[in-house]
C-alpha atoms as a PDB file:
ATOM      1  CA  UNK A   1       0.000   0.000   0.000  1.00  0.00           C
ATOM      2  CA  UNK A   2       1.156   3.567  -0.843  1.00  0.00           C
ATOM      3  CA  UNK A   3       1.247   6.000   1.915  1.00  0.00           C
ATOM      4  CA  UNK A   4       0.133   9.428   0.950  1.00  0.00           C
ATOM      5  CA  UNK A   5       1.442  12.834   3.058  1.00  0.00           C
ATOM      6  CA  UNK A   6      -0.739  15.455   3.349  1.00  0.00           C
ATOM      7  CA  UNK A   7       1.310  18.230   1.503  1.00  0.00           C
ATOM      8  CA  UNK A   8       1.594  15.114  -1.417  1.00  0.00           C
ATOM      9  CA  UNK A   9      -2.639  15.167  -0.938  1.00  0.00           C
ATOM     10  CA  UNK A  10      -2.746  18.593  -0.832  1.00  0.00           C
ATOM     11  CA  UNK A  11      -0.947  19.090  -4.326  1.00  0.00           C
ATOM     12  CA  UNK A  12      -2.763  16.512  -6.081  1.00  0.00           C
ATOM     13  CA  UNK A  13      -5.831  18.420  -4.976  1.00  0.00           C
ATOM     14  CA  UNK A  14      -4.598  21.667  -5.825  1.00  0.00           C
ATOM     15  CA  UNK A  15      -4.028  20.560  -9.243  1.00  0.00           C
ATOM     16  CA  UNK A  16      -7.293  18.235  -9.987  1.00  0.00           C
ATOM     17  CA  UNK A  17      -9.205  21.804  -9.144  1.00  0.00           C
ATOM     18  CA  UNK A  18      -6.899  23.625 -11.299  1.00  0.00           C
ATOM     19  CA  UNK A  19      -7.644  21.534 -14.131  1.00  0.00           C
ATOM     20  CA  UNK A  20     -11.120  21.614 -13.249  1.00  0.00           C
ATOM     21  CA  UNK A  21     -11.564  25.236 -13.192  1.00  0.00           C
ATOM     22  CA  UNK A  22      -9.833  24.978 -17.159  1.00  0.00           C
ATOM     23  CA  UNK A  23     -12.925  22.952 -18.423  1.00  0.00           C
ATOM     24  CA  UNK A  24     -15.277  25.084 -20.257  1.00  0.00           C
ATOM     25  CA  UNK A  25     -18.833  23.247 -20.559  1.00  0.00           C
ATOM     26  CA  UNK A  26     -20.231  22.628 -23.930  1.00  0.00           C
ATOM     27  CA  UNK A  27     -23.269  24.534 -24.557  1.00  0.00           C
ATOM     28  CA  UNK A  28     -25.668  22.979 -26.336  1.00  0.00           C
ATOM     29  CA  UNK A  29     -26.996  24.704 -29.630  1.00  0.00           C
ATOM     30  CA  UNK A  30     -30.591  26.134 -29.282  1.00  0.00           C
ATOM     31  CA  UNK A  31     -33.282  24.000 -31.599  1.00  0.00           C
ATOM     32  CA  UNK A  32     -34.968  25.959 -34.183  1.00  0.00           C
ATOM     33  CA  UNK A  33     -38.124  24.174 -34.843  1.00  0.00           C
ATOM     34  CA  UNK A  34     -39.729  24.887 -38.195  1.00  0.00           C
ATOM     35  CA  UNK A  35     -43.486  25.536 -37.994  1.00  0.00           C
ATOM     36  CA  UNK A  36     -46.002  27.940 -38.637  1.00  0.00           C
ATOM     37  CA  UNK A  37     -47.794  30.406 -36.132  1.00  0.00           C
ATOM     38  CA  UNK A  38     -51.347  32.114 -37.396  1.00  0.00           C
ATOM     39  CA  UNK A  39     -53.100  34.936 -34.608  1.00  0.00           C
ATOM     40  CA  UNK A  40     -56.701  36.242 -35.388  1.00  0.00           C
ATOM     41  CA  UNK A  41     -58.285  38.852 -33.115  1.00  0.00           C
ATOM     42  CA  UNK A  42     -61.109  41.179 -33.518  1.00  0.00           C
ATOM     43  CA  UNK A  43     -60.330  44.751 -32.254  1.00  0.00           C
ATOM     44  CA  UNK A  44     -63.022  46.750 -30.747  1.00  0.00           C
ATOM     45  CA  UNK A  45     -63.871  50.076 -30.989  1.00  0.00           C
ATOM     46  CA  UNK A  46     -62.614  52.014 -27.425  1.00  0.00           C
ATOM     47  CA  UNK A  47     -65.013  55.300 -28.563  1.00  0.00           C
ATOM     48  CA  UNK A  48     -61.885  57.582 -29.223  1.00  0.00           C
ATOM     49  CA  UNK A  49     -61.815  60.952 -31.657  1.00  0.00           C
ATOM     50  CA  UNK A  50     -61.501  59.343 -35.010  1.00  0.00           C
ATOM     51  CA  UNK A  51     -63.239  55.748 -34.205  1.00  0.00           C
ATOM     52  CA  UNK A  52     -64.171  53.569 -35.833  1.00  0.00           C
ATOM     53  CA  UNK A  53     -61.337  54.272 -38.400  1.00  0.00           C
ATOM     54  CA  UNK A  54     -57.965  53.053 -36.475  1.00  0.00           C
ATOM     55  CA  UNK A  55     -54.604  52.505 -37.270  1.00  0.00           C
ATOM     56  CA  UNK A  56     -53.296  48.998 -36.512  1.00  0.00           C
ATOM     57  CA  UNK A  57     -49.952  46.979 -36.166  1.00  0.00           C
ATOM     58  CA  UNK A  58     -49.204  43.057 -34.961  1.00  0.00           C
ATOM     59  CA  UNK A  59     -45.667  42.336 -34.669  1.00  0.00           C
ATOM     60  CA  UNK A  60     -43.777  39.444 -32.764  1.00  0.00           C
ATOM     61  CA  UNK A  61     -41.428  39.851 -29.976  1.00  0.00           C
ATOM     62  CA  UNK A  62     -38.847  37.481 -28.476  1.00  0.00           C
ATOM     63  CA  UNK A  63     -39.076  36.240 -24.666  1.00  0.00           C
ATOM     64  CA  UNK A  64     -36.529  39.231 -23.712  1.00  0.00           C
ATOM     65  CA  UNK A  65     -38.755  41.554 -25.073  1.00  0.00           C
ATOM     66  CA  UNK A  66     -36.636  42.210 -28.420  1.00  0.00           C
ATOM     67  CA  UNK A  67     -38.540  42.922 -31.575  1.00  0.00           C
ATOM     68  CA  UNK A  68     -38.448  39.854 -34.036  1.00  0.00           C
ATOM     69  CA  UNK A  69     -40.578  40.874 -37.350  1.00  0.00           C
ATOM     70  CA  UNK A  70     -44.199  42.705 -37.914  1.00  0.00           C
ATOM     71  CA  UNK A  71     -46.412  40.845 -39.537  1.00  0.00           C
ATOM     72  CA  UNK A  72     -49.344  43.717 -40.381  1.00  0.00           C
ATOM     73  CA  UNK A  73     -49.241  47.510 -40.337  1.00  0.00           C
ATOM     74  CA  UNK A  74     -52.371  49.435 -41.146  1.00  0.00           C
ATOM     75  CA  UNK A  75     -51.424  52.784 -41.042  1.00  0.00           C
ATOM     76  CA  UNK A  76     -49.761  54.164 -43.840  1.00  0.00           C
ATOM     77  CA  UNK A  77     -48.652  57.339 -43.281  1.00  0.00           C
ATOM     78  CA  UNK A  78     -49.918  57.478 -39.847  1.00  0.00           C
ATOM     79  CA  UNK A  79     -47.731  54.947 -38.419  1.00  0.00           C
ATOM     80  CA  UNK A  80     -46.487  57.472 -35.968  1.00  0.00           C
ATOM     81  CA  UNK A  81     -49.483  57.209 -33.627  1.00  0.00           C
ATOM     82  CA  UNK A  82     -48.616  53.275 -32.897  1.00  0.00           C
ATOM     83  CA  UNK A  83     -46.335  54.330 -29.681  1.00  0.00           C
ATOM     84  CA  UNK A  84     -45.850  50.632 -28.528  1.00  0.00           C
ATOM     85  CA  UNK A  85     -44.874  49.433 -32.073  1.00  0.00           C
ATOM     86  CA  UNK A  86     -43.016  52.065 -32.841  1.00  0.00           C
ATOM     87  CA  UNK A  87     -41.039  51.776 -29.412  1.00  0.00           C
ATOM     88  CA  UNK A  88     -40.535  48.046 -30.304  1.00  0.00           C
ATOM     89  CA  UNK A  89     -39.952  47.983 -34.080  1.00  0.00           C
ATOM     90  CA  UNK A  90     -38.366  51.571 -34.691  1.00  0.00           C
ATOM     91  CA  UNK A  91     -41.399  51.957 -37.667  1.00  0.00           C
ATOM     92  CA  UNK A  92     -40.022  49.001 -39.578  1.00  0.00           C
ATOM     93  CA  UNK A  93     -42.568  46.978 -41.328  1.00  0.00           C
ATOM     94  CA  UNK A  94     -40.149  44.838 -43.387  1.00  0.00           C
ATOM     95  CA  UNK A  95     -42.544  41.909 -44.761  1.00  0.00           C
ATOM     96  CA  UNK A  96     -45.490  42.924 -42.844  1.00  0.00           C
ATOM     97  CA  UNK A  97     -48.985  42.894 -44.458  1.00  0.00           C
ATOM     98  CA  UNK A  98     -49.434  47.069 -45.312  1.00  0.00           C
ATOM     99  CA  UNK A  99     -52.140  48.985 -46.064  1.00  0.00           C
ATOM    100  CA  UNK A 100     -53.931  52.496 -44.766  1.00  0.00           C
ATOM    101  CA  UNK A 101     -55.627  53.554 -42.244  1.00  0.00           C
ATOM    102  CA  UNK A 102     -58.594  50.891 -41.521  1.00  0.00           C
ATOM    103  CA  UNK A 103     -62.347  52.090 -41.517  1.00  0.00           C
ATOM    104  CA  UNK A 104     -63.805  50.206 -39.368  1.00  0.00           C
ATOM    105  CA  UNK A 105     -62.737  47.628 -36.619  1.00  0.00           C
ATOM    106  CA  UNK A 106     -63.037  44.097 -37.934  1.00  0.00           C
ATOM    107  CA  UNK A 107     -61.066  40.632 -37.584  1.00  0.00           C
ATOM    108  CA  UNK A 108     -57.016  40.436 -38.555  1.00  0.00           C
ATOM    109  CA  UNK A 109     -55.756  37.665 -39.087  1.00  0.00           C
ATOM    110  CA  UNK A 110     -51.955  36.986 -39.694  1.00  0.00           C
ATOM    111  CA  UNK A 111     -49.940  34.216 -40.213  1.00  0.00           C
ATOM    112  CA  UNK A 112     -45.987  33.991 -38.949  1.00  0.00           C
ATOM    113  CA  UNK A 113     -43.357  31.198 -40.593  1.00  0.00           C
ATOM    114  CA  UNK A 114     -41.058  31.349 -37.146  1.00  0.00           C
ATOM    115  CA  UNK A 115     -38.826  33.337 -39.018  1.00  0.00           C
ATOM    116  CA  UNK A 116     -36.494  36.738 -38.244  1.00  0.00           C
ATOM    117  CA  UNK A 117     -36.436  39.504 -40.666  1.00  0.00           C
ATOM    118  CA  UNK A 118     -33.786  38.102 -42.385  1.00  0.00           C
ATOM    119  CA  UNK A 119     -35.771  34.743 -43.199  1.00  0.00           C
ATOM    120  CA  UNK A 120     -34.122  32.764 -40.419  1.00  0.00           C
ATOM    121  CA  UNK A 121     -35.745  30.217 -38.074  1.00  0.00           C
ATOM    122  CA  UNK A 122     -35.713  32.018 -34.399  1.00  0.00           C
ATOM    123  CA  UNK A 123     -34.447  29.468 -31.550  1.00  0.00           C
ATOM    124  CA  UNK A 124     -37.240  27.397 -29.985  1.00  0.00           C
ATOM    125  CA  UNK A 125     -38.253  29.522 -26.585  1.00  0.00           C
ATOM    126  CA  UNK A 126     -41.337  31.935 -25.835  1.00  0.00           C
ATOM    127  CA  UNK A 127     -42.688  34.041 -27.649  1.00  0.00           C
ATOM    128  CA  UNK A 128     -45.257  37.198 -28.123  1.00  0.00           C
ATOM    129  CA  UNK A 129     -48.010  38.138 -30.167  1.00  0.00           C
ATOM    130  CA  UNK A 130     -48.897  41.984 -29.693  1.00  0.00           C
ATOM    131  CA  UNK A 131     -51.691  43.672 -31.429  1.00  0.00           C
ATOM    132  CA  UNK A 132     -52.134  47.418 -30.794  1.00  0.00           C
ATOM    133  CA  UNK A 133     -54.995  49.929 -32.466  1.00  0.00           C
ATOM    134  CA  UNK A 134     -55.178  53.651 -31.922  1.00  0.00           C
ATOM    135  CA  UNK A 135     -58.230  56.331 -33.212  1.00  0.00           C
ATOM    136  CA  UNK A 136     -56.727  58.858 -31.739  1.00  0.00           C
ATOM    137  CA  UNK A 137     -53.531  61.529 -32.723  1.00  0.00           C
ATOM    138  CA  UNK A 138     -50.810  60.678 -30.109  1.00  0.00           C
ATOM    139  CA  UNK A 139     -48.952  63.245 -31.654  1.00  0.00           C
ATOM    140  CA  UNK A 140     -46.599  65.335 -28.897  1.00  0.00           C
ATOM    141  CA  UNK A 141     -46.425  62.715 -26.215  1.00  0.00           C
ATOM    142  CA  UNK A 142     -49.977  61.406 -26.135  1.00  0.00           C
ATOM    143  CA  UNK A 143     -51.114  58.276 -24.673  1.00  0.00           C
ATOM    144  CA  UNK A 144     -51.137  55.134 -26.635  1.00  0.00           C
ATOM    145  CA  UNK A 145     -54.000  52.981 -27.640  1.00  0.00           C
ATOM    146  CA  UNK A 146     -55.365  49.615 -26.724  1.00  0.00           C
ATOM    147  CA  UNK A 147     -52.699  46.920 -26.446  1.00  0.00           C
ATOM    148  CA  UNK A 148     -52.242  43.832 -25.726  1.00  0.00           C
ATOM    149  CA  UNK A 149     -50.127  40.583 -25.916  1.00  0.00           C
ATOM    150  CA  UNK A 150     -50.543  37.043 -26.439  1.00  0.00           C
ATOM    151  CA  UNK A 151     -47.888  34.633 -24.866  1.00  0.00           C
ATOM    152  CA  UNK A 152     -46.809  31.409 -26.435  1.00  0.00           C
ATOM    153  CA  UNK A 153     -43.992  28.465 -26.573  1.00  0.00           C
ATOM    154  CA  UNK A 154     -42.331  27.705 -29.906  1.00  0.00           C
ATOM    155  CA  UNK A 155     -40.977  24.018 -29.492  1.00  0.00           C
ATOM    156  CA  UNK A 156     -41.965  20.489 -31.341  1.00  0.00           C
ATOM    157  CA  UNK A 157     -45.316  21.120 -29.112  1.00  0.00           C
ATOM    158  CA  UNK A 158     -48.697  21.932 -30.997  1.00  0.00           C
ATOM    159  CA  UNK A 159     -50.080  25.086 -29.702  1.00  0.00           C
ATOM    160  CA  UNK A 160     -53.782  25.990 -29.853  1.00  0.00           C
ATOM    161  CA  UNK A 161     -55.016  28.884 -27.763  1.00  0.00           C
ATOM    162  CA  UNK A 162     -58.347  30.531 -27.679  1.00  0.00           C
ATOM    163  CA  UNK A 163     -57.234  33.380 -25.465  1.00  0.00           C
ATOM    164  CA  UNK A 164     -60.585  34.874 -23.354  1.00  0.00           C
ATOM    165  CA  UNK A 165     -61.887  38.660 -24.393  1.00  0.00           C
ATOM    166  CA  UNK A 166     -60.389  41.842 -23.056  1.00  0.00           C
ATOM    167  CA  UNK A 167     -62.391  44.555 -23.671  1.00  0.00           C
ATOM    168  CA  UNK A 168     -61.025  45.743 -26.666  1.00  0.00           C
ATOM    169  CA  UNK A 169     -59.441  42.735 -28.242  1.00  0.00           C
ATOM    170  CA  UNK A 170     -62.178  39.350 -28.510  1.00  0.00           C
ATOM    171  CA  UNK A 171     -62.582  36.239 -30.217  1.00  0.00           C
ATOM    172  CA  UNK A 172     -58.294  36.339 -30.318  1.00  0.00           C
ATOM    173  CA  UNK A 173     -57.404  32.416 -31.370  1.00  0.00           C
ATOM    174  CA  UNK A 174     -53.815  31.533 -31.838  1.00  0.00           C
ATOM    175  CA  UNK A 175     -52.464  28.551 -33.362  1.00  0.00           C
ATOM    176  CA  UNK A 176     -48.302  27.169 -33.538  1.00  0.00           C
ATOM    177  CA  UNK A 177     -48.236  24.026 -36.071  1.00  0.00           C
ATOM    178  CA  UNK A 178     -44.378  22.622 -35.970  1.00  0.00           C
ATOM    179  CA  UNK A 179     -43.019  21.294 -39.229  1.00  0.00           C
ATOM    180  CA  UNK A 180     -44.031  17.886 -39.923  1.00  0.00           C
ATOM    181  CA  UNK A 181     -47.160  18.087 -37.367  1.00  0.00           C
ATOM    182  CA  UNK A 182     -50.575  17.917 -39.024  1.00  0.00           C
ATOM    183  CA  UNK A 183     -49.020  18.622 -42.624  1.00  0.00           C
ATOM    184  CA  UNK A 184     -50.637  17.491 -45.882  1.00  0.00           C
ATOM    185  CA  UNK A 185     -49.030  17.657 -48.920  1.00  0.00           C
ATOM    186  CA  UNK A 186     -51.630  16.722 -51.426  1.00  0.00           C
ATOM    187  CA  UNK A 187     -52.289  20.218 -52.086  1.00  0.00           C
ATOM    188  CA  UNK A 188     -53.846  19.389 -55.868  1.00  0.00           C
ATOM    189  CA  UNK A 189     -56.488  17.590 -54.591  1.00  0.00           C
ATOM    190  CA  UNK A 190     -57.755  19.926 -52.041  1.00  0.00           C
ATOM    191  CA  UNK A 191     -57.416  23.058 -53.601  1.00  0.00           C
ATOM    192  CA  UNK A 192     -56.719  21.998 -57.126  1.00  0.00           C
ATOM    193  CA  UNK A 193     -53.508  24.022 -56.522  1.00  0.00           C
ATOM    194  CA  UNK A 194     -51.214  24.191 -59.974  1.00  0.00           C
ATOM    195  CA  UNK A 195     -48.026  25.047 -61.068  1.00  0.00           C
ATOM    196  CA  UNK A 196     -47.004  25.694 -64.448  1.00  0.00           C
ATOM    197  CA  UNK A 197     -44.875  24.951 -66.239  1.00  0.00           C
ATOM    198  CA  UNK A 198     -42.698  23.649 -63.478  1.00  0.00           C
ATOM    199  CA  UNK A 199     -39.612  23.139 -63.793  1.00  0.00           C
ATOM    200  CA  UNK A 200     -39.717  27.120 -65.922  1.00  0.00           C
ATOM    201  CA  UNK A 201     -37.274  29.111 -66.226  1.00  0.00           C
ATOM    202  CA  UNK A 202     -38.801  32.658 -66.856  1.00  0.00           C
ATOM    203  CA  UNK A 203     -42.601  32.261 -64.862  1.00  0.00           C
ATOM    204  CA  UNK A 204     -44.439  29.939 -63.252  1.00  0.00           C
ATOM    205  CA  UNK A 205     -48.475  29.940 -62.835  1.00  0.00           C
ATOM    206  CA  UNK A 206     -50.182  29.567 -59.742  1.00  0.00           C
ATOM    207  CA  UNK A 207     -53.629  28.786 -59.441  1.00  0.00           C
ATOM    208  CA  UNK A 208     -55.990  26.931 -56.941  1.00  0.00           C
ATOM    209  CA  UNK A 209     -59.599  26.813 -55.752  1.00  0.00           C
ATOM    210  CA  UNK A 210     -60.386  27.670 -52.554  1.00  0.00           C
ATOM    211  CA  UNK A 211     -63.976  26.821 -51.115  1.00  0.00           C
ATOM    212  CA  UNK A 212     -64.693  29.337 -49.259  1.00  0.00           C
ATOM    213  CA  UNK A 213     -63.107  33.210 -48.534  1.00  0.00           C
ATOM    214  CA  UNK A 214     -59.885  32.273 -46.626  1.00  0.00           C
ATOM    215  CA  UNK A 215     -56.579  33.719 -45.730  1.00  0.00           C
ATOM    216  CA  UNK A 216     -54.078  32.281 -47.390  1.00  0.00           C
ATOM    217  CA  UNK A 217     -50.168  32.478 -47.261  1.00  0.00           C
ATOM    218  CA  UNK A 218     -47.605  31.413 -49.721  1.00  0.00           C
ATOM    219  CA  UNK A 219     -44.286  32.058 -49.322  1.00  0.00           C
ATOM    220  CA  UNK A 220     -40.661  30.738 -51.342  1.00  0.00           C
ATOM    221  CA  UNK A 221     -37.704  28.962 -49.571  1.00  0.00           C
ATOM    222  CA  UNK A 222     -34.799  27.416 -50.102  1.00  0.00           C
ATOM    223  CA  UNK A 223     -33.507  23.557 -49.569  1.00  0.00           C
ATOM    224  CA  UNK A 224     -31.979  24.889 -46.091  1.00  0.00           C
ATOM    225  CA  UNK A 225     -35.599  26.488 -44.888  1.00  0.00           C
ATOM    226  CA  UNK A 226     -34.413  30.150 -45.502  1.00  0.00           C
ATOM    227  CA  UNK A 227     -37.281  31.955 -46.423  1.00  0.00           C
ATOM    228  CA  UNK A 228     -36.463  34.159 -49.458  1.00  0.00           C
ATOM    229  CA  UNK A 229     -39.619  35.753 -50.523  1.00  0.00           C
ATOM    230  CA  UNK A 230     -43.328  36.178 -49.709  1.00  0.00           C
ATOM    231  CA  UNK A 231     -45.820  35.881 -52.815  1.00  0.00           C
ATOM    232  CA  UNK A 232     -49.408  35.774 -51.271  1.00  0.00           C
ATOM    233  CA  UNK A 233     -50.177  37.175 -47.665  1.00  0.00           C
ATOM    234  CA  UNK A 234     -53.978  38.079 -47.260  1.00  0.00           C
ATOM    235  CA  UNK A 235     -57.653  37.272 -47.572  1.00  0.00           C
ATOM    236  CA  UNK A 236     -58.506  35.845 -50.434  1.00  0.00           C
ATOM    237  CA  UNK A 237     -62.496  35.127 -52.266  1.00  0.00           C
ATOM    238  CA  UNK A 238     -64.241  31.968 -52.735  1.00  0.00           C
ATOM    239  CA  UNK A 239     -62.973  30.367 -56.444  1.00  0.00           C
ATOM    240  CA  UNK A 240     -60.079  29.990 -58.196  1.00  0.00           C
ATOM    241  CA  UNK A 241     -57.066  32.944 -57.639  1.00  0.00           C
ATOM    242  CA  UNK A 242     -53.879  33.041 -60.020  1.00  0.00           C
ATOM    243  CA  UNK A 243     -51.304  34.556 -60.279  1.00  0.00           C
ATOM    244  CA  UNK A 244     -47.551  34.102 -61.243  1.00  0.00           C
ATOM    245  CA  UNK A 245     -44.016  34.188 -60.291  1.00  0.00           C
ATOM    246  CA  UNK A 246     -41.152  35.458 -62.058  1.00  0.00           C
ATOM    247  CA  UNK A 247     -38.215  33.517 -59.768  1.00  0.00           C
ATOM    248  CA  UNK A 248     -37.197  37.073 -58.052  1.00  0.00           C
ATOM    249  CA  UNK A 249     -37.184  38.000 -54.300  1.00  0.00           C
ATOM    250  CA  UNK A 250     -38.740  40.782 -53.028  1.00  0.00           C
ATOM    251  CA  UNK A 251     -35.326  42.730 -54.157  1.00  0.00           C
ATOM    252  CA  UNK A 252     -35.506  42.073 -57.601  1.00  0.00           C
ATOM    253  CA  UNK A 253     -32.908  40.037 -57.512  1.00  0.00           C
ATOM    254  CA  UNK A 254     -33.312  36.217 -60.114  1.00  0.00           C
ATOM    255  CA  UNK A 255     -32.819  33.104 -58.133  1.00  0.00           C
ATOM    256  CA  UNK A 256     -30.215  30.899 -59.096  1.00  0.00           C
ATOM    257  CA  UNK A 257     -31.352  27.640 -60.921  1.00  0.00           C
ATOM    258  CA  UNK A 258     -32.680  24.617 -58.164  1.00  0.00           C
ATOM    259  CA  UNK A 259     -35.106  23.263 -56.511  1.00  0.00           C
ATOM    260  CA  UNK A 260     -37.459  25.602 -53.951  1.00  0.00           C
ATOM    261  CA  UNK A 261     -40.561  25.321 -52.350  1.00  0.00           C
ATOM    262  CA  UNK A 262     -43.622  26.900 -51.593  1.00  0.00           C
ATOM    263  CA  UNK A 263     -44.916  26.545 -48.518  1.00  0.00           C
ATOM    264  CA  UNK A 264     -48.482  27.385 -48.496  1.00  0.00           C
ATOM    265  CA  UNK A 265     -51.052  28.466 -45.138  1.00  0.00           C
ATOM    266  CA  UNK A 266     -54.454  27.615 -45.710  1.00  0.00           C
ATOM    267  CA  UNK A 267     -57.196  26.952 -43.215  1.00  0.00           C
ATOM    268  CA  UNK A 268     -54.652  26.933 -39.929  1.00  0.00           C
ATOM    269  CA  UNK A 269     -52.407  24.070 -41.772  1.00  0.00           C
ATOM    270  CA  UNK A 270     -48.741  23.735 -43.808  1.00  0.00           C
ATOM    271  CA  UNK A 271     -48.950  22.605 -47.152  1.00  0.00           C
ATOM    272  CA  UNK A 272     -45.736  22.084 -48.829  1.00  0.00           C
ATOM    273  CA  UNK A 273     -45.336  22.367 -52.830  1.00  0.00           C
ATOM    274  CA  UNK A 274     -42.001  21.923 -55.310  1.00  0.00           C
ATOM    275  CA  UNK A 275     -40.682  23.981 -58.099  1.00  0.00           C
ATOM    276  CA  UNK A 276     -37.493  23.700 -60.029  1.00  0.00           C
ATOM    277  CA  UNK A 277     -36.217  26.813 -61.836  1.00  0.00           C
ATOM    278  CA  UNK A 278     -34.213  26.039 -64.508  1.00  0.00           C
ATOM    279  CA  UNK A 279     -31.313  28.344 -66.720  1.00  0.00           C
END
């Protein structure tokens, strides 16, 4: 048996903690779950000097409270009034759903691909939907309108909320679909959805059938889920709706030849379709 001094003990232990104190855990990379997120509310009118015609924004923020992407600004040139989205977003409305100021107060609904301005998946975590409205000038420091916030989890988890009424935000539903979760592919036979000619190499025709007046979202990405541009973003009527797509993102700039996809919201569910562009 080997006898052991103290100071001999002593310096092992010195050492062993040394060593220890060099080992730098391995962090584990955040997951990124793909999926889809769609919010409807219906805002209410809160009696204020220019109701019922409002100015509206819904926008996305991370669990830290950072700003992650707008998703619809009704406001035009009015967007000023917004305090709480302009405080959040500093006025950008990068691939947000635009428009003027609304009439009336009636049901929004958006739809979000889990997705940063630059058309990156966000890390899995918790999320927030905020909707705010104003009918009032909050010109010079004046308060802000009705606000408020929906909380969620982005992971491989469904998510379907029916959030209860506030007083001026009801019937608010909101629904997280992960990749791969409740998708169905066979978009031709449902909607009699086309494209043509595909591959192409200077357009391709969309066109499909829908039964009833939905809102529908299709949107083009690459083989590594970047999303590069957004095609179709809004209500749509009853029947068959065309249009086409000239193989540009929203820059103008011509995809190079491959294979894409377009990924396609319809009735709360994913729908994934090819295309090939060609030289």
């Amino acid at each position: 048996m080997k006898i052991f001094n103290l100071k001999t003990t002593s310096l092992f232990v010195s050492l062993f903690l040394f060593l220890l104190a060099g080992i730098q855990p391995i962090k584990a990379e955040a997951a990124s779950t793909d999926g889809i997120v769609s919010f409807t509310v219906l805002t209410v009118s809160n009696g204020a000097s220019y109701s019922p015609k409002n100015v509206l924004a819904i926008w996305v923020k991370d669990a830290q409270g950072n700003f992650v992407i707008s998703r619809k600004v009704m406001a035009a040139s009015r967007k000023q009034h917004l305090i709480k989205w302009n405080a959040s977003s500093g006025n950008n409305s990068i691939s947000a759903i635009t428009g003027a100021t609304l009439s009336n107060h009636t049901t929004q609904t958006i739809s979000w691909d889990c997705r940063d301005l630059s058309g990156n998946i966000v890390p899995d975590g918790t999320y927030q939907m905020w909707v705010e409205y104003t009918s009032r000038n909050s010109n010079s420091g004046g308060a802000a309108g009705p606000s408020t916030s929906v909380t969620f989890t982005k992971s491989t988890d469904v998510v379907a909320m029916n959030v209860p009424d506030e007083t001026y935000f009801k019937n608010m539903v909101l629904n997280y679909t992960p990749l791969n979760v409740g998708i169905n592919d066979d978009l031709e036979q449902l909607l009699q959805f086309k494209t043509f000619p595909n591959p192409f190499s200077d357009k391709i025709n969309v066109s499909f059938d829908l039964p009833k007046q939905q809102f529908v979202n299709i949107s083009v990405y690459d083989q590594n889920g970047k999303r590069l541009s957004e095609l179709v973003n809004e209500d749509l009527p009853q029947g068959i709706n065309a249009f086409y797509w000239d193989g540009t993102v929203e820059n103008g700039t011509k995809l190079n030849a491959g294979l894409y996809f377009l990924r396609v919201v319809y009735d709360k569910k994913l729908f994934v379709h090819k295309v090939l562009i060609t030289q």
